[in-house]
Structure formats: structure tokens, C-alpha cells
Protein backbone atom coordinates (compact mmCIF):
# COMPACT_ATOMS: atom_id res chain seq x y z
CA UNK A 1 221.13 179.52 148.13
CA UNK A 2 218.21 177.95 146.66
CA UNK A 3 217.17 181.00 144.71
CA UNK A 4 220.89 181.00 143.40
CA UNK A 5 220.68 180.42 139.39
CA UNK A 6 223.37 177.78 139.86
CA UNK A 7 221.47 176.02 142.07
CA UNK A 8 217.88 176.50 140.35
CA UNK A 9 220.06 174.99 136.49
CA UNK A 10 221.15 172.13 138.65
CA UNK A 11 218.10 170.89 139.64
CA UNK A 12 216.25 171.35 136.56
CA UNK A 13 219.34 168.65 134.77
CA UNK A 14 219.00 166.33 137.52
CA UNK A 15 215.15 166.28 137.19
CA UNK A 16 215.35 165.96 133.17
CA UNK A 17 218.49 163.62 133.70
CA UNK A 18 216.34 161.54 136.33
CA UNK A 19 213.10 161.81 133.37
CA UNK A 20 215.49 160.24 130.79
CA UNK A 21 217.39 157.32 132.65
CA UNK A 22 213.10 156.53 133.51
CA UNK A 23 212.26 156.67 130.06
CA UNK A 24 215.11 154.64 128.82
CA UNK A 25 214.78 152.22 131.29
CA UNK A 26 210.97 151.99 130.50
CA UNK A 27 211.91 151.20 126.77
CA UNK A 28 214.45 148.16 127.57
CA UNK A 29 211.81 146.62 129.90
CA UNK A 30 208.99 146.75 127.31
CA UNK A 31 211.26 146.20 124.29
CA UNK A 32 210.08 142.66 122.74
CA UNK A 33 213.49 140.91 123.14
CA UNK A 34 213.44 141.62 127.38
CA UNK A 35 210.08 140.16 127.70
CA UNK A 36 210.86 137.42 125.18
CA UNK A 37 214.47 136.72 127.57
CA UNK A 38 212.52 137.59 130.47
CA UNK A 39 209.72 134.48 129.51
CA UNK A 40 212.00 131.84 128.17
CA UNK A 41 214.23 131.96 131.54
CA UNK A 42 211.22 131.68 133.64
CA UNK A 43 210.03 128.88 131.86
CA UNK A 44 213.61 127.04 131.91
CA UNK A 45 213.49 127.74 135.40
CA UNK A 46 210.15 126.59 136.03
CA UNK A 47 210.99 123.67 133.83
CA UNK A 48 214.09 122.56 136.39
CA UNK A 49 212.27 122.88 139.33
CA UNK A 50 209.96 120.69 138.29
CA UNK A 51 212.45 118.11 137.56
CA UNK A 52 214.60 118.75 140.45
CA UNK A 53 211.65 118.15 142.57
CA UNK A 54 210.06 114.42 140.65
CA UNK A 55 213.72 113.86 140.65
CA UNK A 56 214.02 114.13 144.89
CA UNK A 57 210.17 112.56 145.03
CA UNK A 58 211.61 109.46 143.06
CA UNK A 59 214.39 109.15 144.85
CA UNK A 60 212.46 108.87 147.64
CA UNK A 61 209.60 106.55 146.82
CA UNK A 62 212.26 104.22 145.61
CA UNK A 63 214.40 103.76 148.68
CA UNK A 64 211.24 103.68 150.28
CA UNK A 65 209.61 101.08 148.14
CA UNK A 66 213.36 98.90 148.89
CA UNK A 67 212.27 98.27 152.36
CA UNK A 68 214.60 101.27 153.56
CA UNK A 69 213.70 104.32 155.11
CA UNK A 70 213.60 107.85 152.92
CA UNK A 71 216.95 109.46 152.81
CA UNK A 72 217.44 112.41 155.26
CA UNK A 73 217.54 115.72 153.46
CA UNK A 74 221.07 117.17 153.00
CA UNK A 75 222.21 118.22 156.43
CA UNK A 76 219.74 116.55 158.49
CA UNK A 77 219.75 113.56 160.77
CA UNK A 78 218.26 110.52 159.50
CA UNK A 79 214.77 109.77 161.31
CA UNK A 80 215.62 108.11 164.80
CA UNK A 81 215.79 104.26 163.71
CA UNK A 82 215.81 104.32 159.89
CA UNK A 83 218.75 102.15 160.22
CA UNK A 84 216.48 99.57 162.11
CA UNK A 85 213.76 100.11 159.48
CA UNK A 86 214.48 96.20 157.84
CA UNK A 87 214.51 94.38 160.95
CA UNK A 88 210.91 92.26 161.55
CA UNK A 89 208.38 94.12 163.96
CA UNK A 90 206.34 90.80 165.08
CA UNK A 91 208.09 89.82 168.03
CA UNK A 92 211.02 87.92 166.07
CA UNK A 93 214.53 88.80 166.26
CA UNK A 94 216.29 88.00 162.58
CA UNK A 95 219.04 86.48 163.76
């Protein structure tokens, strides 16, 4: 079957079929306005990660800095007595 002449034109326009979608999909990649996309979205991204994450820091220093305990992450319990985190440690009982 393999020495068929069907068989032998087949695989010959798979391979050059398979040489061209490689070629053309070596020219979009390199083509100026990819890499240009490609380097503006990484830097956006880049750019909100960075805010997302002084953004969660801040949050965090500040209820820390108001005498309360940092906020539990999404989904999480809140450290075991963060609601007692106010209350005087010397021996006195606020009453």
C-alpha cells in the first residue's frame, strides 16, 4: 500500500501542507504588530498585578494599623481570635 502512487501523492501534500501552515504561522508570530500586541498586554498585565497586589498589601496594613487584625483571604477562616485582637492583654478585662 505504501508503494501505491495514491498513497506516495498523499503524503508528499500533507508534508508540503504541514511546511506551509509552519511557515505561515512563523510569519504572524514574528510580524511587528504580534510582538508589538504580544508586549503591550504583558505590560498591562504586569501593570495590574502590581496594583492588585499594593492594593491587597494596603488593605492590609491599614486594618492592621486600626488596631484590628488583617482580613482573612477570600475563603479562609479568620486567624483564631482576630475578633479578640482589641481587647487589653495586661491582665485587665475592658469592661
Amino acid at each position: 500500500m505504501q508503494d501505491s502512487a495514491a498513497y506516495k501523492r498523499s503524503a508528499e501534500m500533507a508534508t508540503a501542507a504541514r511546511d506551509k501552515t509552519a511557515s505561515v504561522w512563523s510569519s504572524i508570530a514574528s510580524s511587528n504588530m504580534v510582538q508589538n500586541t504580544s508586549s503591550r498586554m504583558g505590560s498591562a498585565f504586569g501593570a495590574a498585578k502590581t496594583r492588585i497586589s499594593a492594593s491587597m498589601s494596603q488593605h492590609n496594613i491599614s486594618g492592621a494599623a486600626a488596631g484590628g487584625a488583617a482580613p482573612a483571604a477570600e475563603g479562609e477562616k479568620p486567624a483564631a481570635g482576630a475578633a479578640d485582637a482589641a481587647k487589653p492583654t495586661n491582665g485587665t478585662e475592658a469592661k
